[in-house]
ModelCIF file with pLDDT and N, C-alpha, C, O atoms, coordinates in Angstrom:
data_MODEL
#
_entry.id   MODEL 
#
_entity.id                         1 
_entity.type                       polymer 
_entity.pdbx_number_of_molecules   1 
#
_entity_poly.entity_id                      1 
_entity_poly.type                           'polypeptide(L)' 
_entity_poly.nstd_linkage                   no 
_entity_poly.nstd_monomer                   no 
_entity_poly.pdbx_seq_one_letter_code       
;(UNK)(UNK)(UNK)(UNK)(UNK)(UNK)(UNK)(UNK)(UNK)(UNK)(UNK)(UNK)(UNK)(UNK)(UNK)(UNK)
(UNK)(UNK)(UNK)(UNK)(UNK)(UNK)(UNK)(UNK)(UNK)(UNK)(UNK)(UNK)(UNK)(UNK)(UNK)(UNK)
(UNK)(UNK)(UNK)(UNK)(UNK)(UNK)(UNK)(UNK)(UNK)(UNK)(UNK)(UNK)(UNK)(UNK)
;
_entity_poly.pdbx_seq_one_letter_code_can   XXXXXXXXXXXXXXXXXXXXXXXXXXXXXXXXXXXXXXXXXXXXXX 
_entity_poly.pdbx_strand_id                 A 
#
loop_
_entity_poly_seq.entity_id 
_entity_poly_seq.num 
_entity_poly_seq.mon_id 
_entity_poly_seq.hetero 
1 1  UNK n 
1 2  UNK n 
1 3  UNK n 
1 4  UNK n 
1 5  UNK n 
1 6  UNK n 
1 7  UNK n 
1 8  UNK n 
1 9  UNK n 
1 10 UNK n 
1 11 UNK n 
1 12 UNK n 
1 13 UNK n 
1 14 UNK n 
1 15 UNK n 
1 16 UNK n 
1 17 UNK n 
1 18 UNK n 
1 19 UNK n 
1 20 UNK n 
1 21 UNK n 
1 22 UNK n 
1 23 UNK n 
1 24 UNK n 
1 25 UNK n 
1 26 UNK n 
1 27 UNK n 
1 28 UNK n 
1 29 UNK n 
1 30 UNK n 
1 31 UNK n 
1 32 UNK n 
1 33 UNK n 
1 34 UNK n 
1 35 UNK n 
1 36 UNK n 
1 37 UNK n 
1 38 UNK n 
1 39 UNK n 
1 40 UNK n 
1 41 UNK n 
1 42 UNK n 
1 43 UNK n 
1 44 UNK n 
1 45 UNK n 
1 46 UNK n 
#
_struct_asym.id          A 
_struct_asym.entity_id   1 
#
loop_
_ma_qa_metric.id 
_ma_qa_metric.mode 
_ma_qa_metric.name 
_ma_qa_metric.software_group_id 
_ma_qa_metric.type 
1 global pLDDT . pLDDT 
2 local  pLDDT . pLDDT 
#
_ma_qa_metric_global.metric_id      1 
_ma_qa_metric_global.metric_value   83.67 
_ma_qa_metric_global.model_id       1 
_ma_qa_metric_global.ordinal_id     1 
#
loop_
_ma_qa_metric_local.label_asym_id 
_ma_qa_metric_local.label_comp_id 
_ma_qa_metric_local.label_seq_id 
_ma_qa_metric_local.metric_id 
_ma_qa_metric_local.metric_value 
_ma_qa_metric_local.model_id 
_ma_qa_metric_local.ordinal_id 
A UNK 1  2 86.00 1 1  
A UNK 2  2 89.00 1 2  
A UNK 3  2 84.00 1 3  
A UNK 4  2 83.00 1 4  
A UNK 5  2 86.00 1 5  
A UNK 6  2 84.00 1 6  
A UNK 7  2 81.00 1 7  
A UNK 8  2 82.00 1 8  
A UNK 9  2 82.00 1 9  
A UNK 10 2 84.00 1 10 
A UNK 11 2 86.00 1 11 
A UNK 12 2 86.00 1 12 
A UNK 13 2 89.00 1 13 
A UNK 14 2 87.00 1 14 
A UNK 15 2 87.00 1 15 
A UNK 16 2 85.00 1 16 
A UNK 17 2 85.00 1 17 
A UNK 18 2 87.00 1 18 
A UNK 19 2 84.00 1 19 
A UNK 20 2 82.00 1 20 
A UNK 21 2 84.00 1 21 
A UNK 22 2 84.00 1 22 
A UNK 23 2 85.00 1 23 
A UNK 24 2 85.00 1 24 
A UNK 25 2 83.00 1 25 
A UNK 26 2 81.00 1 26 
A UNK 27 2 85.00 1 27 
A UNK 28 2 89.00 1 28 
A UNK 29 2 85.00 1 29 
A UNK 30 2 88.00 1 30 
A UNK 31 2 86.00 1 31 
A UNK 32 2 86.00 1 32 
A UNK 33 2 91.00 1 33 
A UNK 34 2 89.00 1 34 
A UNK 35 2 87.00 1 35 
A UNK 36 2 86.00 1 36 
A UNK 37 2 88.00 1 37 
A UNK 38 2 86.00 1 38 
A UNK 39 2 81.00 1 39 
A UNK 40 2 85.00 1 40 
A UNK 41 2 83.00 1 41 
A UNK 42 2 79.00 1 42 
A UNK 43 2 74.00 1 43 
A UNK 44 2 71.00 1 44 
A UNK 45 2 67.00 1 45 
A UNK 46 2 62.00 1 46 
#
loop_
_atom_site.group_PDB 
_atom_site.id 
_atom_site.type_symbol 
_atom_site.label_atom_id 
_atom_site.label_alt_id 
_atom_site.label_comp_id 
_atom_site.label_asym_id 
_atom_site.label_entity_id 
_atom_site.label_seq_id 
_atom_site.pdbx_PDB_ins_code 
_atom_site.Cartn_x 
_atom_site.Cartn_y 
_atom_site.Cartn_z 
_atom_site.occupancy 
_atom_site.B_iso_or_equiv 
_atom_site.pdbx_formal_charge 
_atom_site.auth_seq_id 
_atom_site.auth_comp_id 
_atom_site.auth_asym_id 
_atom_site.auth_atom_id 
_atom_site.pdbx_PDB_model_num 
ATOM 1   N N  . UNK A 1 1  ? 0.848   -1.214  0.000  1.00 86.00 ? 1  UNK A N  1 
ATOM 2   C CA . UNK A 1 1  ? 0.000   0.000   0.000  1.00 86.00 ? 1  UNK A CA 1 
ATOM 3   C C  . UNK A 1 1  ? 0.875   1.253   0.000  1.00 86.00 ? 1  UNK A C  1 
ATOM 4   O O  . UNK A 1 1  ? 0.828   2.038   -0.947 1.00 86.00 ? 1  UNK A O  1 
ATOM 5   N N  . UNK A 1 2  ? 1.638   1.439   1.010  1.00 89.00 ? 2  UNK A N  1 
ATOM 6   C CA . UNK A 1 2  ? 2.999   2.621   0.662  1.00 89.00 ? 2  UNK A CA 1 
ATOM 7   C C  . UNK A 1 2  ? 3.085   2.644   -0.488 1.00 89.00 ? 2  UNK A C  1 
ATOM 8   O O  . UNK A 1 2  ? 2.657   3.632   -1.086 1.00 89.00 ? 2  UNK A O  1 
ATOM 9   N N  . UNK A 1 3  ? 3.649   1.602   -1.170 1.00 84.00 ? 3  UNK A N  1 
ATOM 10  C CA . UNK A 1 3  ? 4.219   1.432   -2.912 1.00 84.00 ? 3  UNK A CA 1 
ATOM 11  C C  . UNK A 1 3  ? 3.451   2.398   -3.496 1.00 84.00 ? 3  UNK A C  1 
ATOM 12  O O  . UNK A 1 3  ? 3.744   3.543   -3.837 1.00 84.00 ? 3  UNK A O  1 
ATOM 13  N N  . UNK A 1 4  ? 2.049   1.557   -3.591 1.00 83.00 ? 4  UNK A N  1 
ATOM 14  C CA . UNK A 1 4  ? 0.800   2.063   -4.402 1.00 83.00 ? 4  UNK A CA 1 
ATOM 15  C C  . UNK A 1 4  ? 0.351   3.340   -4.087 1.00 83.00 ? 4  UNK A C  1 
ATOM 16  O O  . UNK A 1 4  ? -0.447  3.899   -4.840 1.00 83.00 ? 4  UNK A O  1 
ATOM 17  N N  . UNK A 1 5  ? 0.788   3.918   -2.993 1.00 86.00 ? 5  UNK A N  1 
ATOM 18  C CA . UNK A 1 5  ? 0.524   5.528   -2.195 1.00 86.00 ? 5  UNK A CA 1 
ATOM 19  C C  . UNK A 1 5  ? 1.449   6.309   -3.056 1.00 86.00 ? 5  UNK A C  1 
ATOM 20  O O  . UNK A 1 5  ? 1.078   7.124   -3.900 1.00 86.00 ? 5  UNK A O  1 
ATOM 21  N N  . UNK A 1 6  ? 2.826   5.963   -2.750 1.00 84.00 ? 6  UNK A N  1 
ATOM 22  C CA . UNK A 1 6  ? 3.921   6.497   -3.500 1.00 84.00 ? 6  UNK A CA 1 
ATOM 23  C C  . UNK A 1 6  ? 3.584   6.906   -5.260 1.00 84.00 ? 6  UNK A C  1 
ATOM 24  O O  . UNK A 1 6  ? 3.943   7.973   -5.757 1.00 84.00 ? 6  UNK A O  1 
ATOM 25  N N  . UNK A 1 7  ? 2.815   5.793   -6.044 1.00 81.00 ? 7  UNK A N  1 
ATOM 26  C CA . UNK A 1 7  ? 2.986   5.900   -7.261 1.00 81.00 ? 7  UNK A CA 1 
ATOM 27  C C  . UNK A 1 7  ? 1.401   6.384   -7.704 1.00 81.00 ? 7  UNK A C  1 
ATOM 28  O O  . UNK A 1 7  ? 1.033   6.367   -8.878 1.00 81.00 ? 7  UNK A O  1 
ATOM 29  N N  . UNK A 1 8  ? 0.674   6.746   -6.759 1.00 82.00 ? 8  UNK A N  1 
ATOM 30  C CA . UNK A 1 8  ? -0.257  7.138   -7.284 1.00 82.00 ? 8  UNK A CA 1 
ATOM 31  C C  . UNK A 1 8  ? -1.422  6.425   -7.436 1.00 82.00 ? 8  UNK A C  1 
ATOM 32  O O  . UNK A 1 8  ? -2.392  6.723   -8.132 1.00 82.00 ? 8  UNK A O  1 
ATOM 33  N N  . UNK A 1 9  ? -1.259  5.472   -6.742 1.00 82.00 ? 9  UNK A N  1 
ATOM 34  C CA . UNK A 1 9  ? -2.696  4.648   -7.256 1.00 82.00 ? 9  UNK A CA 1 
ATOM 35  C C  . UNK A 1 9  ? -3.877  4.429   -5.665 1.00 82.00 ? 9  UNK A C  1 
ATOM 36  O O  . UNK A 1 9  ? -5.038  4.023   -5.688 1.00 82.00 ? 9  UNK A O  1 
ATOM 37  N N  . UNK A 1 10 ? -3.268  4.749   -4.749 1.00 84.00 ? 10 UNK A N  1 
ATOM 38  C CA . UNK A 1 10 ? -4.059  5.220   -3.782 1.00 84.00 ? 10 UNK A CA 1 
ATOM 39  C C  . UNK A 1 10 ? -4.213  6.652   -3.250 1.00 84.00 ? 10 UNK A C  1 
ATOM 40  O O  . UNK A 1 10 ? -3.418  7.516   -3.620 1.00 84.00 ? 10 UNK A O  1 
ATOM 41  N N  . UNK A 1 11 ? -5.167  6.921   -2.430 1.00 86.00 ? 11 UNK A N  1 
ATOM 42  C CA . UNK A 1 11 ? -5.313  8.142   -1.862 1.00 86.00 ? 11 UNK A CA 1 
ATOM 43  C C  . UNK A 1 11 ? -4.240  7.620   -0.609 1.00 86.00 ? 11 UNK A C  1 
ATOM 44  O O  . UNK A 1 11 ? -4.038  6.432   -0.353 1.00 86.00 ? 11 UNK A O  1 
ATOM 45  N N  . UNK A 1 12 ? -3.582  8.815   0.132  1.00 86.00 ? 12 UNK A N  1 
ATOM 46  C CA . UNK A 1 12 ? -3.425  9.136   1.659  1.00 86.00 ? 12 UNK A CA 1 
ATOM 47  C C  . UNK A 1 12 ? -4.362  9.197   2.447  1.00 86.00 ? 12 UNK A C  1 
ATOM 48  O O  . UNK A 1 12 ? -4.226  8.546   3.483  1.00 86.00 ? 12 UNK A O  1 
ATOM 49  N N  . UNK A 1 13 ? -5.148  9.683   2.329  1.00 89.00 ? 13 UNK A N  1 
ATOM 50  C CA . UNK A 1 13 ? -6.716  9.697   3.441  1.00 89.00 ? 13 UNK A CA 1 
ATOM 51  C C  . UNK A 1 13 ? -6.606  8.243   3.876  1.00 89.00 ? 13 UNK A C  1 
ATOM 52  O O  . UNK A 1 13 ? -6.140  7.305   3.230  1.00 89.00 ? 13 UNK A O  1 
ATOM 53  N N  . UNK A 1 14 ? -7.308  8.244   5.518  1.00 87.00 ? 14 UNK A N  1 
ATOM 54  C CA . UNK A 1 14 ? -7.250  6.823   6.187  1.00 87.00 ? 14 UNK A CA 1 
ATOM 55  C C  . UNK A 1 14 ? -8.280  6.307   5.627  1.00 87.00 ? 14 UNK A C  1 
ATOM 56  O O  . UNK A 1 14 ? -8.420  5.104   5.850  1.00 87.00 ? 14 UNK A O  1 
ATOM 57  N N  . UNK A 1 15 ? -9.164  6.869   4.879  1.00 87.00 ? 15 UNK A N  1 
ATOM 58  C CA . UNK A 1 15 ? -10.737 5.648   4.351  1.00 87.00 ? 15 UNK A CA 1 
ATOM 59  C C  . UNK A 1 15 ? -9.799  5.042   3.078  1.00 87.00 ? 15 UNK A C  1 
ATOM 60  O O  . UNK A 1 15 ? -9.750  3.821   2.929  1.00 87.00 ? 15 UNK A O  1 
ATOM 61  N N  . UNK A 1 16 ? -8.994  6.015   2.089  1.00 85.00 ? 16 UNK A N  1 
ATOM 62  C CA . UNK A 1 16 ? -8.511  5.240   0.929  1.00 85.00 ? 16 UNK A CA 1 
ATOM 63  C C  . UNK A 1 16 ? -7.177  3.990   1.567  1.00 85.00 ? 16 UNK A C  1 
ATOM 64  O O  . UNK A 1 16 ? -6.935  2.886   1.077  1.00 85.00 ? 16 UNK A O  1 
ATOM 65  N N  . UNK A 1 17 ? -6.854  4.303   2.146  1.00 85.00 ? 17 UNK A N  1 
ATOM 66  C CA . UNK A 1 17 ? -5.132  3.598   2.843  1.00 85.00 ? 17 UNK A CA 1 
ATOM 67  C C  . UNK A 1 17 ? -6.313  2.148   3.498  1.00 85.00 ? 17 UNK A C  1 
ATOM 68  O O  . UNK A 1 17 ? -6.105  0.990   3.137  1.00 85.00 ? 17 UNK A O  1 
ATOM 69  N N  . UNK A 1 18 ? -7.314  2.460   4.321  1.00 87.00 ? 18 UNK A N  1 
ATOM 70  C CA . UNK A 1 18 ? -7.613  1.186   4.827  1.00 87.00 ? 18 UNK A CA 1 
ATOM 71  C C  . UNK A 1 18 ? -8.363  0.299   3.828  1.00 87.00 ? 18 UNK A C  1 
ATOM 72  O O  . UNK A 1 18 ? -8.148  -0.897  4.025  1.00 87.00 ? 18 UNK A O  1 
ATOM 73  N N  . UNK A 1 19 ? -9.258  0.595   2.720  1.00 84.00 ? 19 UNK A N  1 
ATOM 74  C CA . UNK A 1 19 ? -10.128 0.280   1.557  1.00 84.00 ? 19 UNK A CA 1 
ATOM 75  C C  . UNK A 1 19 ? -8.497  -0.356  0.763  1.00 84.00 ? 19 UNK A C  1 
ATOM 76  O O  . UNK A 1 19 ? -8.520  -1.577  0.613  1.00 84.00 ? 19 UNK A O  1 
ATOM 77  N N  . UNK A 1 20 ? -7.505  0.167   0.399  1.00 82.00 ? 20 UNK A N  1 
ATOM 78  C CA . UNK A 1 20 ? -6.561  -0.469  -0.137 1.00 82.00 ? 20 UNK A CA 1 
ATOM 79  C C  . UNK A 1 20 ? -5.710  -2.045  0.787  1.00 82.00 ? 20 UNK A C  1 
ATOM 80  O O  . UNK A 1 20 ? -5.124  -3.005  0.287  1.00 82.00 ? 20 UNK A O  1 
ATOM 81  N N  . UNK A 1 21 ? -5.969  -1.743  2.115  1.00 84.00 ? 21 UNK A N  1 
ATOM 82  C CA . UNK A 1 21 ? -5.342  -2.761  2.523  1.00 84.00 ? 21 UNK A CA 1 
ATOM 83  C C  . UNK A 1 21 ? -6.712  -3.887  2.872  1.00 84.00 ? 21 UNK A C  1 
ATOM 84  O O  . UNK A 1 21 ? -6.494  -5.071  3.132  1.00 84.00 ? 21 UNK A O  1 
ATOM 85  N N  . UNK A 1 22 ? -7.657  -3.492  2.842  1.00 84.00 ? 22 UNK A N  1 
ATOM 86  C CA . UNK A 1 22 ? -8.559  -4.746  2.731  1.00 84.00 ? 22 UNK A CA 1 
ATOM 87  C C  . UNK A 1 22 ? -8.630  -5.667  1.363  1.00 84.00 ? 22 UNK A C  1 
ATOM 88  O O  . UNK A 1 22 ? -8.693  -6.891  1.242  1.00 84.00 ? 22 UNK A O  1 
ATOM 89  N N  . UNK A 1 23 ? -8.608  -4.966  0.709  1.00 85.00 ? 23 UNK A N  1 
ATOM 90  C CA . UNK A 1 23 ? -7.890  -5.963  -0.795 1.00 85.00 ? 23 UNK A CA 1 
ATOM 91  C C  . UNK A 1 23 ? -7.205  -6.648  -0.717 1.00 85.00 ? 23 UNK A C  1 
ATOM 92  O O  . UNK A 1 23 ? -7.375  -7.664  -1.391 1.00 85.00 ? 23 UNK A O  1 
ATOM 93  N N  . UNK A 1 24 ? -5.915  -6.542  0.200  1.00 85.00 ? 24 UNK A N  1 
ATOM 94  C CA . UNK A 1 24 ? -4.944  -7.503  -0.053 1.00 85.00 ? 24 UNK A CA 1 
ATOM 95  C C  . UNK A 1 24 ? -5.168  -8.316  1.313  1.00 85.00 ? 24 UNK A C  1 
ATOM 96  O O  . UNK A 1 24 ? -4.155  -8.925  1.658  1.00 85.00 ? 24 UNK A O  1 
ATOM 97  N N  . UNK A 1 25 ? -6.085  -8.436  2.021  1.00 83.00 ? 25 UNK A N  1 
ATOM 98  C CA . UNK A 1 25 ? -6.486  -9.194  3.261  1.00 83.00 ? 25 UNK A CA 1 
ATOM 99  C C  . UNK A 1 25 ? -6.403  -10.539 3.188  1.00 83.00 ? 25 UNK A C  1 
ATOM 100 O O  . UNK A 1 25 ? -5.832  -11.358 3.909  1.00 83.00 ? 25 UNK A O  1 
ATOM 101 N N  . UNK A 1 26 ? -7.298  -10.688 1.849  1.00 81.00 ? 26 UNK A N  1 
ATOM 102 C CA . UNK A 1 26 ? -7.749  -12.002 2.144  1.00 81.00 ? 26 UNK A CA 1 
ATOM 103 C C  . UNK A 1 26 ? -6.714  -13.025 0.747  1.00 81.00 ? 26 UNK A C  1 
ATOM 104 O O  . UNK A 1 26 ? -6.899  -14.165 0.321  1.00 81.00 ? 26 UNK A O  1 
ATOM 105 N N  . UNK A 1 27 ? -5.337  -11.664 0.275  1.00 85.00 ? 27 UNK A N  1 
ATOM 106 C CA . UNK A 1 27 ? -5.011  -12.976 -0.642 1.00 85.00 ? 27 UNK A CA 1 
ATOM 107 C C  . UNK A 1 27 ? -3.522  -13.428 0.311  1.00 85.00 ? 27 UNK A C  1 
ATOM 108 O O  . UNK A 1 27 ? -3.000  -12.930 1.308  1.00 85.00 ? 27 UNK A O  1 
ATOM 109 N N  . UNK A 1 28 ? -3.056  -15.040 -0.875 1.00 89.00 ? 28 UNK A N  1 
ATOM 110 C CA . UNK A 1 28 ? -2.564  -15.736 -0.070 1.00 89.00 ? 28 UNK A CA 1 
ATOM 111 C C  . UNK A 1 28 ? -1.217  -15.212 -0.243 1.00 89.00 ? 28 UNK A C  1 
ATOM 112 O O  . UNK A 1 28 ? -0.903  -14.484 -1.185 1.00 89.00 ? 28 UNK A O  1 
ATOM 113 N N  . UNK A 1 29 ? -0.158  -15.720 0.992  1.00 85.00 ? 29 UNK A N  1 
ATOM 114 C CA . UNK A 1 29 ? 0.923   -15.016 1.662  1.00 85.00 ? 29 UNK A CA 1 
ATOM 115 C C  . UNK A 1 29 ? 1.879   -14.935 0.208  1.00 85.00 ? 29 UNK A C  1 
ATOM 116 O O  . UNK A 1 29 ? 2.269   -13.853 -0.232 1.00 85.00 ? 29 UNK A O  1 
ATOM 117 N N  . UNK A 1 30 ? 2.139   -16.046 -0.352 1.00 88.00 ? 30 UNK A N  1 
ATOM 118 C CA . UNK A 1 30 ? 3.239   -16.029 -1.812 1.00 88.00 ? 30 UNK A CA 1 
ATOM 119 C C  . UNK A 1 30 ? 2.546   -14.965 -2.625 1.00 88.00 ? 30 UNK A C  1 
ATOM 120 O O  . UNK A 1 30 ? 3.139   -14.239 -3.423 1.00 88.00 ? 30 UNK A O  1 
ATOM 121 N N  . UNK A 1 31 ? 1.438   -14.926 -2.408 1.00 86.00 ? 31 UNK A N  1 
ATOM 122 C CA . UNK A 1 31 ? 1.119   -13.431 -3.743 1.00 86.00 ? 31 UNK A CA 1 
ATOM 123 C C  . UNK A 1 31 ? 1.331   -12.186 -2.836 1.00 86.00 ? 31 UNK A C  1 
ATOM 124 O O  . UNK A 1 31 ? 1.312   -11.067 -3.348 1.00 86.00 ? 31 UNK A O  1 
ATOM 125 N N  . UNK A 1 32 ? 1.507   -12.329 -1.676 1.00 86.00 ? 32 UNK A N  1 
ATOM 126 C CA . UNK A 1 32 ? 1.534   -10.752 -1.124 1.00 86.00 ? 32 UNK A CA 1 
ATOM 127 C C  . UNK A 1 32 ? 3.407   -10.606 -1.010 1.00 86.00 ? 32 UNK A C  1 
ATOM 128 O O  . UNK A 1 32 ? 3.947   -9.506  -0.894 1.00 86.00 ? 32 UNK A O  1 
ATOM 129 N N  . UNK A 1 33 ? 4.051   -11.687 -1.059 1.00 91.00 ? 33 UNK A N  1 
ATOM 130 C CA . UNK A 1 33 ? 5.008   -11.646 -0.369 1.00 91.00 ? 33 UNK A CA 1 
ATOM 131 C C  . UNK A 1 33 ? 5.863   -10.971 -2.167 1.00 91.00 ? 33 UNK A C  1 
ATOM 132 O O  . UNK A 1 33 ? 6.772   -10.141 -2.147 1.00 91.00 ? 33 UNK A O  1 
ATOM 133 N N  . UNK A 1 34 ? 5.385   -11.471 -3.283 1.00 89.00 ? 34 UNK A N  1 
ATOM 134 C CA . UNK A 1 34 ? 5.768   -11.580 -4.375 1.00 89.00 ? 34 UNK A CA 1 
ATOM 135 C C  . UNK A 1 34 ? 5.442   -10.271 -5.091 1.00 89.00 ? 34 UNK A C  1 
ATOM 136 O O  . UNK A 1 34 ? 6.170   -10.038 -6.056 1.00 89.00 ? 34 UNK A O  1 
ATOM 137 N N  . UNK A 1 35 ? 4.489   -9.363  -4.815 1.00 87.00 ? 35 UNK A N  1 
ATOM 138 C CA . UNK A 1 35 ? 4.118   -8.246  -5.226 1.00 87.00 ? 35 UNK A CA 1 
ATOM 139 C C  . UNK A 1 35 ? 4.797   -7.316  -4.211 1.00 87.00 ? 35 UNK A C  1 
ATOM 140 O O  . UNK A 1 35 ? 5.146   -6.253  -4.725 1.00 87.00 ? 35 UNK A O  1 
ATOM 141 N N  . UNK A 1 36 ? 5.056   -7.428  -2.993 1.00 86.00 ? 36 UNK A N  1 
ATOM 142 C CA . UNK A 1 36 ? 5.928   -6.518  -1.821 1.00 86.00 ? 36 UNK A CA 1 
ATOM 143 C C  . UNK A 1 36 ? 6.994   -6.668  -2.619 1.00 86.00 ? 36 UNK A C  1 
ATOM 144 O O  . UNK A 1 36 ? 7.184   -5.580  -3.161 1.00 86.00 ? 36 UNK A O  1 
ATOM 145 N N  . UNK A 1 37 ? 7.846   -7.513  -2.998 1.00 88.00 ? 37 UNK A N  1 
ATOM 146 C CA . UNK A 1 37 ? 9.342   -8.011  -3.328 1.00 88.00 ? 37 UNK A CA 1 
ATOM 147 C C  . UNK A 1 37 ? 9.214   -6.948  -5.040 1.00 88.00 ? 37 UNK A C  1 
ATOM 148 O O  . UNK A 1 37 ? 10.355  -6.719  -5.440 1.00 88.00 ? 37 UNK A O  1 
ATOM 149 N N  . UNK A 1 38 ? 8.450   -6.526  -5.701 1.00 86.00 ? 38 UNK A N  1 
ATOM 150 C CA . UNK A 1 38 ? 8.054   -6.221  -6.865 1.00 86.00 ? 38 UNK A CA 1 
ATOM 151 C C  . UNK A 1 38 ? 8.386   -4.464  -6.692 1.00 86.00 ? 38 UNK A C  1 
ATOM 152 O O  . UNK A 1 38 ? 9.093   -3.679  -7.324 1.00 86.00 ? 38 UNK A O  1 
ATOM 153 N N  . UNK A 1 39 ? 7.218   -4.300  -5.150 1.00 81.00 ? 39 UNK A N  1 
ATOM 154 C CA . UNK A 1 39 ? 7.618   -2.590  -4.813 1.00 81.00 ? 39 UNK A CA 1 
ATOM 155 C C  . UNK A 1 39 ? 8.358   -1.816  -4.074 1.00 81.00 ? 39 UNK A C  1 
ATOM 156 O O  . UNK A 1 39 ? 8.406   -0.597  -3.911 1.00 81.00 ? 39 UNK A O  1 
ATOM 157 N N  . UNK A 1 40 ? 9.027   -2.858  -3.578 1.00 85.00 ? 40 UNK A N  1 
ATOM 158 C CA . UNK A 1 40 ? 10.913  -2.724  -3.100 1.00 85.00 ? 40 UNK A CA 1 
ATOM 159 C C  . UNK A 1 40 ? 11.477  -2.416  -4.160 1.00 85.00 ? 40 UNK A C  1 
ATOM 160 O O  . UNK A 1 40 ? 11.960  -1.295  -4.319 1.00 85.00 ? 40 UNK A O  1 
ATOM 161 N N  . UNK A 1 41 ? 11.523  -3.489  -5.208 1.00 83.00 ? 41 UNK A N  1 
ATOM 162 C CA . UNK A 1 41 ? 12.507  -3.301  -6.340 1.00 83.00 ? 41 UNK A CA 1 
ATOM 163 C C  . UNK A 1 41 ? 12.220  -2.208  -7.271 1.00 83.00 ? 41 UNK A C  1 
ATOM 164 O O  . UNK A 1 41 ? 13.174  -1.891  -7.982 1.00 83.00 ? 41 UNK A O  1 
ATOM 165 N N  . UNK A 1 42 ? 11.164  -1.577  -7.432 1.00 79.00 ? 42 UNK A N  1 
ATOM 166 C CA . UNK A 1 42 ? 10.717  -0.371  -8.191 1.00 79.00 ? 42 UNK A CA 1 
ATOM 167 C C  . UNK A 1 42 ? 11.270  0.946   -7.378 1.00 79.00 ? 42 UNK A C  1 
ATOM 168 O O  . UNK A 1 42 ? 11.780  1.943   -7.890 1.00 79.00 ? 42 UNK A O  1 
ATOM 169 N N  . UNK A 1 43 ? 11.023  0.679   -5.867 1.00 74.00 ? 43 UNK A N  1 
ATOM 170 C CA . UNK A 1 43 ? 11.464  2.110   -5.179 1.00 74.00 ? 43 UNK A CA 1 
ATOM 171 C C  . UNK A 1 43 ? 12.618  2.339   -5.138 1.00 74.00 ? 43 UNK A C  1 
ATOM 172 O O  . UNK A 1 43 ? 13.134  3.456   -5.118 1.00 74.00 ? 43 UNK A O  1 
ATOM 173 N N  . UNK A 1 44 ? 13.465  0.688   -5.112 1.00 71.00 ? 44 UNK A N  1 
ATOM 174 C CA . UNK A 1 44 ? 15.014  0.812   -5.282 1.00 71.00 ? 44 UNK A CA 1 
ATOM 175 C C  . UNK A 1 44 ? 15.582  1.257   -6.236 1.00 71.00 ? 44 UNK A C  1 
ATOM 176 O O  . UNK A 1 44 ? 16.747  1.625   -6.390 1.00 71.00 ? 44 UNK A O  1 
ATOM 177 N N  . UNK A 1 45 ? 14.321  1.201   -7.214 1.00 67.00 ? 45 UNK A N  1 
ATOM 178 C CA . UNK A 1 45 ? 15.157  2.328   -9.005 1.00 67.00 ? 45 UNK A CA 1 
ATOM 179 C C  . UNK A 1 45 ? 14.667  3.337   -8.779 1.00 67.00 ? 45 UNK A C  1 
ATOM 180 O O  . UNK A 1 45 ? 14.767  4.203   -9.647 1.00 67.00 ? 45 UNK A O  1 
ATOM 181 N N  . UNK A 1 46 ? 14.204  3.534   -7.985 1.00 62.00 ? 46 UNK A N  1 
ATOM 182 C CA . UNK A 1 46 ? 13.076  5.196   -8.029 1.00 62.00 ? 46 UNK A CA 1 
ATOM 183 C C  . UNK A 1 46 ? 12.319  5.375   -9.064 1.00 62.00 ? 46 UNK A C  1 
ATOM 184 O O  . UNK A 1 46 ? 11.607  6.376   -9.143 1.00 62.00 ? 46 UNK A O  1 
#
């Protein structure tokens, strides 16, 4: 959600930041762990 804050695809407001992290609630740990590992490596190029 940071990532997605950073690049524009969420709001900052706490209704958009919490509505974004209920999306990724209910998926499973290798897809969250694999898309985190995705917006590390994007922030690490800037």
């Amino acid at each position: 959600v940071k990532g997605e804050r950073a690049a524009g695809l969420c709001g900052d407001d706490e209704e958009s930041v919490a509505a974004a992290k209920a999306i990724y609630a209910g998926q499973p740990l290798a897809s969250l762990q694999k898309r985190a590992d995705a917006v590390q490596a994007s922030a690490a190029k800037g």
